[in-house]
Protein backbone atom coordinates (compact mmCIF):
# COMPACT_ATOMS: atom_id res chain seq x y z
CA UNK A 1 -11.19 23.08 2.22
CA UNK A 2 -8.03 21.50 3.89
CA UNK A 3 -9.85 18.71 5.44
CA UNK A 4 -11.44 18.16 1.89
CA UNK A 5 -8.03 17.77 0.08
CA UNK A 6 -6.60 16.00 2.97
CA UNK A 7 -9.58 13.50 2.65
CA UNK A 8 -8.89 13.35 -1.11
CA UNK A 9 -5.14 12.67 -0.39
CA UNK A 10 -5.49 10.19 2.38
CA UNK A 11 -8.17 8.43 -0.09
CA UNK A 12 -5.57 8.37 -3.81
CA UNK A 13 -2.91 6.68 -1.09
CA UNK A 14 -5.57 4.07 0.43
CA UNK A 15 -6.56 3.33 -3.07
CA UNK A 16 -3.21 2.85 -4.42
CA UNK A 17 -2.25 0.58 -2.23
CA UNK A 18 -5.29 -1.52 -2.77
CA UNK A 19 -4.60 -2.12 -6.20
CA UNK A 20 -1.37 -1.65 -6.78
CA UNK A 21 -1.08 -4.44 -3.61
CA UNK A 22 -2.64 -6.94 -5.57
CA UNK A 23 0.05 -6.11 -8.37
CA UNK A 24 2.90 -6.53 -5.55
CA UNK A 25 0.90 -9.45 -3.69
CA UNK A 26 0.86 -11.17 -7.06
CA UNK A 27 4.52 -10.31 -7.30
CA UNK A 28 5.49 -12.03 -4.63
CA UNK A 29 3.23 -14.76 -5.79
CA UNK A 30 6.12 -16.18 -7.89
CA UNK A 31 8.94 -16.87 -5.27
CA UNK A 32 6.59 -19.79 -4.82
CA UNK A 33 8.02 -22.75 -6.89
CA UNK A 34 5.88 -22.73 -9.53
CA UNK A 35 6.32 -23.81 -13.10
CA UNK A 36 6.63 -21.24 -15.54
CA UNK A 37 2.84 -21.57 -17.27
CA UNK A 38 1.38 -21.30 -13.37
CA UNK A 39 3.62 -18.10 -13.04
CA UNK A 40 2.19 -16.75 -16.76
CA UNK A 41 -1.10 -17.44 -15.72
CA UNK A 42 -0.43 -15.04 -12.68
CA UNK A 43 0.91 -12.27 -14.37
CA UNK A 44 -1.68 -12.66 -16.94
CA UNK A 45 -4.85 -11.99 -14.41
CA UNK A 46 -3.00 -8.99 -13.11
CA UNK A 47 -2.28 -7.91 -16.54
CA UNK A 48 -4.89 -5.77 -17.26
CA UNK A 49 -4.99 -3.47 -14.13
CA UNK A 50 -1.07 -3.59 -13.75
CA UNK A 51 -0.42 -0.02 -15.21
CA UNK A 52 -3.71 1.91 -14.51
CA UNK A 53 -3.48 0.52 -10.90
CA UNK A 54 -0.03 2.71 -10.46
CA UNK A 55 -1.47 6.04 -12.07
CA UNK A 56 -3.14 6.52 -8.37
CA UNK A 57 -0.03 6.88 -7.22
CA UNK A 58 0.68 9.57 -9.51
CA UNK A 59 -1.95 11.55 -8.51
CA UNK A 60 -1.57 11.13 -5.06
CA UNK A 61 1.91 12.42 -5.54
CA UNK A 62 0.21 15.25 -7.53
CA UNK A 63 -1.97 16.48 -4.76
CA UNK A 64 0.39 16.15 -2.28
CA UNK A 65 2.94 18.14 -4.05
CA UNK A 66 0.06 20.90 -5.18
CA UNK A 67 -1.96 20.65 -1.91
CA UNK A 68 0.22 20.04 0.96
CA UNK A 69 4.09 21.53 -0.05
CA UNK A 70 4.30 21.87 3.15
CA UNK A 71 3.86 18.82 4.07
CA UNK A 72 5.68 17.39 0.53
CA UNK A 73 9.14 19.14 1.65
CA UNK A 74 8.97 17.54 5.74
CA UNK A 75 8.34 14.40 4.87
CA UNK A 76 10.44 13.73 1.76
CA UNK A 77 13.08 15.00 3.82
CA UNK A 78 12.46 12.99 6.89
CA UNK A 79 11.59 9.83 5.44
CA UNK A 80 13.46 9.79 2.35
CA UNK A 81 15.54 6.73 2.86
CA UNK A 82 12.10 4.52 3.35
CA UNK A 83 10.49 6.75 0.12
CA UNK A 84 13.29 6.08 -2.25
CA UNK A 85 12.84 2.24 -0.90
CA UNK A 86 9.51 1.83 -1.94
CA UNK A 87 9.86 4.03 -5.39
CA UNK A 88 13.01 1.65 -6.16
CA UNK A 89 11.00 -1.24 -5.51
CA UNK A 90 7.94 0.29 -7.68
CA UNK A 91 10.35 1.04 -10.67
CA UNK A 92 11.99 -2.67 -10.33
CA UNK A 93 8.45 -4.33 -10.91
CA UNK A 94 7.67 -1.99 -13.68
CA UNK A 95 10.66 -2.66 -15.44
CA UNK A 96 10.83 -6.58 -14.71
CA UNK A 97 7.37 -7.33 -15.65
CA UNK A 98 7.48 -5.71 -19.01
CA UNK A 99 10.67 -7.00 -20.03
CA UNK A 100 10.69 -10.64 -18.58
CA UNK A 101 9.03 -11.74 -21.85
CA UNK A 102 11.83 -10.23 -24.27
CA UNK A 103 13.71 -13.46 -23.76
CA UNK A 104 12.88 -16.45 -24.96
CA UNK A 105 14.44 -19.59 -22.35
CA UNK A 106 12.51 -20.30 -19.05
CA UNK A 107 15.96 -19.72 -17.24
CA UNK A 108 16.17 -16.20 -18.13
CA UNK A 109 12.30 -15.21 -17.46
CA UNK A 110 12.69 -17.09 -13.77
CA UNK A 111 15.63 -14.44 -13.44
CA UNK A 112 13.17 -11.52 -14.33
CA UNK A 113 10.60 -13.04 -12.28
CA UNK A 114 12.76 -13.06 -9.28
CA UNK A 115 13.32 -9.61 -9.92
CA UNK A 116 9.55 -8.60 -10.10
CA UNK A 117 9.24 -10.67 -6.54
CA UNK A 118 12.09 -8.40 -5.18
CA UNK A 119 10.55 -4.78 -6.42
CA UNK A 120 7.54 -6.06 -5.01
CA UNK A 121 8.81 -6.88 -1.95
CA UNK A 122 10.68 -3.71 -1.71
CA UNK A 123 7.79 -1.64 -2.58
CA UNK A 124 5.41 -3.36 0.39
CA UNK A 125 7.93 -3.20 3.19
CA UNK A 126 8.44 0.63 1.94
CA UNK A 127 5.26 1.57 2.19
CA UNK A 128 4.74 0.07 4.97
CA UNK A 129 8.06 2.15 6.76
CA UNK A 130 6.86 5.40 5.63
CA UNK A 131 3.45 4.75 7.37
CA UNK A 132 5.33 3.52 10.72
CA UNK A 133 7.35 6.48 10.38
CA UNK A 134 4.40 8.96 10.04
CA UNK A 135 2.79 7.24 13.08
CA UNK A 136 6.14 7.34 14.97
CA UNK A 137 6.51 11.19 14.03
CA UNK A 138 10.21 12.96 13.07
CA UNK A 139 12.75 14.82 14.17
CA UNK A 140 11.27 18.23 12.82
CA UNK A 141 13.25 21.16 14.09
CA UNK A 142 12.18 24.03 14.61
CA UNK A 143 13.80 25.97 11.67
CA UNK A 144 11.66 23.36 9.56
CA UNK A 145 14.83 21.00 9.06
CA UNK A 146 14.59 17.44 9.71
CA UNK A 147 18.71 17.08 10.74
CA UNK A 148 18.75 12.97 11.02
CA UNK A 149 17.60 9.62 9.69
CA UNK A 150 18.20 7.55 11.99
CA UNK A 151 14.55 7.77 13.06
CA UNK A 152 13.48 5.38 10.41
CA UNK A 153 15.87 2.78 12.04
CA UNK A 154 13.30 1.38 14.39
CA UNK A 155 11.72 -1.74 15.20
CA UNK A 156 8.73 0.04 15.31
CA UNK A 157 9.05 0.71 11.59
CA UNK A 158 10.81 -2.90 10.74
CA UNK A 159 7.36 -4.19 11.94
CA UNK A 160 5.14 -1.61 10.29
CA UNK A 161 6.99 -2.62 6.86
CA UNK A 162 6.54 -6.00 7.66
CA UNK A 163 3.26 -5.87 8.46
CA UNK A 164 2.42 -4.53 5.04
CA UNK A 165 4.69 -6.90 3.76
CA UNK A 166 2.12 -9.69 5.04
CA UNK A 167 -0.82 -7.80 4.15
CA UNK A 168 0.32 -7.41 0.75
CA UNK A 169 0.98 -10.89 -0.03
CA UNK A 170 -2.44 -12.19 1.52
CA UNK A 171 -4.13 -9.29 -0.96
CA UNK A 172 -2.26 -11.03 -3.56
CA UNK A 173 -3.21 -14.63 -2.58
CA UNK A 174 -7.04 -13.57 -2.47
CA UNK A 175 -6.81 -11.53 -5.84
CA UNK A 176 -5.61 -14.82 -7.18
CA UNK A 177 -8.20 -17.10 -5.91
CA UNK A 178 -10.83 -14.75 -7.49
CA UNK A 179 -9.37 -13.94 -10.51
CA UNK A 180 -7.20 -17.37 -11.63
CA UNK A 181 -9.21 -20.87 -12.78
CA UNK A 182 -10.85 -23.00 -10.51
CA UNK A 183 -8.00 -25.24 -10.43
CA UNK A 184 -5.31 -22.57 -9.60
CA UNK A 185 -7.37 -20.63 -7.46
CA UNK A 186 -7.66 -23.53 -5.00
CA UNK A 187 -4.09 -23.29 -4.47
CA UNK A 188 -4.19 -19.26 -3.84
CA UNK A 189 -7.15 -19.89 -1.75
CA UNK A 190 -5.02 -22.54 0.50
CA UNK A 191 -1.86 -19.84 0.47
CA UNK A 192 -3.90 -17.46 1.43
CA UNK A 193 -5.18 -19.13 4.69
CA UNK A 194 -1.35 -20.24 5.60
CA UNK A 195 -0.99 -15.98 5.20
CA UNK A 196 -3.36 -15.55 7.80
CA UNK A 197 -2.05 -16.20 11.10
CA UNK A 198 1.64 -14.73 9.68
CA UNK A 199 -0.79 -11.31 8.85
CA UNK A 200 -2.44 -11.56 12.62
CA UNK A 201 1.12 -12.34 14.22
CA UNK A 202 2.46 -8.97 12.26
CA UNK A 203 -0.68 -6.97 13.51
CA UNK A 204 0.14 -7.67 17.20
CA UNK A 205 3.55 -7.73 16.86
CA UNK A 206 3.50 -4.05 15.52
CA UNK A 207 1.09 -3.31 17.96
CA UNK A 208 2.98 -4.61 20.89
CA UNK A 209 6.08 -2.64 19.89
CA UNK A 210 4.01 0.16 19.50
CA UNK A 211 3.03 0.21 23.13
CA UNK A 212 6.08 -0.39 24.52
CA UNK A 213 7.53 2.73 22.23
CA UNK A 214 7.49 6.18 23.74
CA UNK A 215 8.11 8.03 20.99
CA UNK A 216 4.97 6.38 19.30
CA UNK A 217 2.62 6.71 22.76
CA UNK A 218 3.65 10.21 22.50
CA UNK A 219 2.62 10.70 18.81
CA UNK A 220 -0.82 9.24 18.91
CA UNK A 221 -3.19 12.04 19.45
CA UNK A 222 -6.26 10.04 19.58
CA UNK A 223 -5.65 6.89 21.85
CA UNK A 224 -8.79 5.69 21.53
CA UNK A 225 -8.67 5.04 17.83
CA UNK A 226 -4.71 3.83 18.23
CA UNK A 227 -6.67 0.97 20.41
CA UNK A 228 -9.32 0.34 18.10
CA UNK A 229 -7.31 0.22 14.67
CA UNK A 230 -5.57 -3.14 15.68
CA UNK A 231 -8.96 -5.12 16.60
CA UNK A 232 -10.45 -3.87 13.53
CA UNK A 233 -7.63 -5.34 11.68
CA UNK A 234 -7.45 -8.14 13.24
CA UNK A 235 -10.99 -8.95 13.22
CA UNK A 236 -11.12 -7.97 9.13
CA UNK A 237 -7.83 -10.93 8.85
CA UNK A 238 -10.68 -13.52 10.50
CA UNK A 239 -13.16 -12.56 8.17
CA UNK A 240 -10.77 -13.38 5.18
CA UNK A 241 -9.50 -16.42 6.52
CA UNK A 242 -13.32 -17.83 6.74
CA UNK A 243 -14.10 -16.55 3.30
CA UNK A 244 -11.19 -18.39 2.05
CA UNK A 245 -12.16 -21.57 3.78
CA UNK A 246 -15.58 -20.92 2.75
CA UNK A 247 -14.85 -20.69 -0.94
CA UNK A 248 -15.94 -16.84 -0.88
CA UNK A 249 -13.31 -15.37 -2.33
CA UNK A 250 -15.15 -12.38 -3.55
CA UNK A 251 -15.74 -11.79 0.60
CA UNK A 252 -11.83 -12.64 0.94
CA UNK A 253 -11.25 -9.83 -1.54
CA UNK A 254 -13.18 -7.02 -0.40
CA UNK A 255 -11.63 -8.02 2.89
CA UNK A 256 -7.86 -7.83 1.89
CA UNK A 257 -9.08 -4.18 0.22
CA UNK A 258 -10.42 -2.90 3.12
CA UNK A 259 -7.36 -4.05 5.22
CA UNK A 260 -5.19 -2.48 3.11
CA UNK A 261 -6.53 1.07 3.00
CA UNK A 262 -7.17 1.15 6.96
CA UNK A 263 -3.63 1.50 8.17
CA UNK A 264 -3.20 4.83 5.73
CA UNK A 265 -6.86 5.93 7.23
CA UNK A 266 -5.28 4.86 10.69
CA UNK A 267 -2.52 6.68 10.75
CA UNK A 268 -4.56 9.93 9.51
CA UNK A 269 -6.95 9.52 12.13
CA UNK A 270 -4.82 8.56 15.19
CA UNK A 271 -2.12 11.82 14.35
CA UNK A 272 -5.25 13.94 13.78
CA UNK A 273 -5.18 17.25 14.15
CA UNK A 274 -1.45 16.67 12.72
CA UNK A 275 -0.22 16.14 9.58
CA UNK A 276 3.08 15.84 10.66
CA UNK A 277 4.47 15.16 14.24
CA UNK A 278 7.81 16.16 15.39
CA UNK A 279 9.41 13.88 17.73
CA UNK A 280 12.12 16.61 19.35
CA UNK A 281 9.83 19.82 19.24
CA UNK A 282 5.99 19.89 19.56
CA UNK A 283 6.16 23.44 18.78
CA UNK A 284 7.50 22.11 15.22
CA UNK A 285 4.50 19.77 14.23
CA UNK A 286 2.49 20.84 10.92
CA UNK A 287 -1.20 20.91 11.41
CA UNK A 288 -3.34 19.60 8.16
CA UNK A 289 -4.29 23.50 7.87
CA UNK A 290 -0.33 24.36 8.87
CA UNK A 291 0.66 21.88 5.80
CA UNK A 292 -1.78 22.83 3.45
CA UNK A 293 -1.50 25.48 0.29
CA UNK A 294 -3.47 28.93 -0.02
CA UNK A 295 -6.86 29.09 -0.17
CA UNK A 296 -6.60 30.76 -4.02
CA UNK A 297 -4.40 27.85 -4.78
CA UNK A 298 -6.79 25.08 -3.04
CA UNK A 299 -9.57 26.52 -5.05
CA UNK A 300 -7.92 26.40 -8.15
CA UNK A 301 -7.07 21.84 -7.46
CA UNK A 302 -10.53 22.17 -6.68
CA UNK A 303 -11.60 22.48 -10.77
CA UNK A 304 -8.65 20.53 -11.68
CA UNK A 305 -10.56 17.66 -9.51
CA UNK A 306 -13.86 17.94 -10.73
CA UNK A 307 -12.84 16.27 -14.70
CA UNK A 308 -10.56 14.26 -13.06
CA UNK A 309 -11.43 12.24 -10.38
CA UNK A 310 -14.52 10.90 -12.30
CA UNK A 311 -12.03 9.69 -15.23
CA UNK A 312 -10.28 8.02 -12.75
CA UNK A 313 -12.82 6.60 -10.80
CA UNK A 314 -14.58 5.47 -14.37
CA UNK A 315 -11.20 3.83 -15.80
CA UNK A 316 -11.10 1.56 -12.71
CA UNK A 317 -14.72 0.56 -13.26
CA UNK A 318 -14.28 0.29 -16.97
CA UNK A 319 -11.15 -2.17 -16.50
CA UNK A 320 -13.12 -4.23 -13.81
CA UNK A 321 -15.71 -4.71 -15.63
CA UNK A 322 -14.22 -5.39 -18.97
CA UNK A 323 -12.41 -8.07 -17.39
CA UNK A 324 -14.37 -9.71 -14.65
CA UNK A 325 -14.55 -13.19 -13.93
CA UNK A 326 -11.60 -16.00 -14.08
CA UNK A 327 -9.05 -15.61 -16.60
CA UNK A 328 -9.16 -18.65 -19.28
CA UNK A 329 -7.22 -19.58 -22.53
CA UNK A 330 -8.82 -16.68 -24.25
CA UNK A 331 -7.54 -14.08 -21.90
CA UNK A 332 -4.89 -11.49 -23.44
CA UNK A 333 -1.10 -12.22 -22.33
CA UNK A 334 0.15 -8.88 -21.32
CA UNK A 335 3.91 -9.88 -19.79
């Protein structure tokens, strides 16, 4: 029942950051130099998703905490820094988004709006540090005390968090060109293929620096899928960038999705059978089954899951479907 929840966990992270990366891939949308009804008209295709899209987090959180305190306690501890970096950058776009229409003068919104591009920036490249670090591993001792932070000081994880960063924006850009007019959408369509190369140089870069890493070579557990994570990335990027040259930008979508949710999958897989590595004491690494909770207590998330993962699987569908297609002059303004 372990591998179950951890499934479930790895699958509430991958699916958070698919849709709340849109949300942050939109954010970063408006450091563009746009005028301020192009920048509306962003916010206002994200609108409906914005808040739902973040409850995944929540319950990811949830079964982490109730599944895995094990593995809740290590890794708050030894990635905190990177953590508290992405939850300050989730709270900024929260709190910018919903307040950048209080005031009335275009001056003052661009100010919130530069805000909401911050938090959204700040979320991506933390996300992106706390998978790094996972991959990398941490200096778990063996009295189950993670004494430094330094580890999180790497360029290994400056490039994982900038990867992200780049993966995030391009999920924005092709959100965009499915979601905004014809019009507008030709000009997220054409950012989106400038995103392209930036996202493949950030996937070997990353990779490269992964290689030439011990502490990394000695984390992976499963070489062979360390090796074949990268290509499939890679090779996902060229399918986007031909969907948004062919005007598929449905294709470009699904595409952005899926490379969004394969570095949390990734890192799962590669570290497998470890939830948690320790980079100054093997002996110290949790197992999934080391990390997880009692049985009893596994059992009991178990009905807890049943109601629940339906209503939130059914909310996303509801919200999709509710609001397919391009947004127009009828479409609610949210922000």
């Amino acid at each position: 029942m372990d591998i179950i929840w951890y499934v479930i966990l790895g699958a509430f992270l991958a699916t958070y950051l698919v849709l709340g990366g849109y949300d942050y891939g939109v954010g970063l949308w408006l450091a563009r130099r746009a005028a301020p009804a192009d920048r509306r008209l962003a916010l206002t295709a994200v609108g409906p998703f914005f808040l739902g899209n973040e409850v995944w987090l929540v319950a990811a959180v949830g079964v982490l905490f109730g599944a895995f305190p094990m593995l809740e306690g290590e890794l708050l501890s030894g990635l905190y820094p990177v953590v508290v970096l992405a939850l300050v950058g989730v709270i900024v776009v929260t709190v910018a988004v919903q307040l950048r229409s209080r005031p009335a003068s275009d001056r003052a919104r661009a100010r919130w709006d530069r805000l909401v591009v911050i938090g959204s920036a700040l979320a991506a490249l933390g996300w992106g540090a706390v998978l790094a670090g996972l991959l990398q591993g941490v200096p778990l001792a063996a009295d189950g005390r993670v004494h430094s932070v330094g580890h999180v000081f790497t360029p290994f994880v400056a490039a994982g968090a900038l990867t992200l960063l780049s993966l995030v924006a391009l999920h924005g850009a092709t959100f965009l060109a499915l979601r905004l007019p014809e019009a507008a959408a030709t000009a997220a369509a054409r950012y989106g293929r400038r995103l392209v190369p930036a996202a493949l140089a950030a996937v070997a870069t990353v990779t490269v620096v992964g290689l030439l890493t011990d502490r990394v070579r000695q984390t992976v557990q499963q070489p062979v899928t360390a090796i074949v994570v990268p290509v499939l990335l890679a090779a996902v990027l060229l399918v986007i960038g031909g969907a948004l040259r062919r005007n598929r930008p449905g294709v470009a979508f699904a595409g952005s999705a899926v490379a969004l949710a394969l570095p949390v999958f990734a890192v799962a897989a590669i570290t497998w059978p470890y939830a948690l590595i320790s980079s100054v004491d093997p002996a110290a690494s949790l197992t999934v089954a080391d990390a997880a909770a009692s049985a009893p207590t596994l059992r009991l998330l178990s009905w807890v899951a049943v109601p629940l993962l339906p209503t939130l699987i059914g909310f996303q569908v509801m919200c999709w479907w509710v609001f397919r297609g391009r947004v127009d002059g009828r479409a609610p303004v949210y922000w």
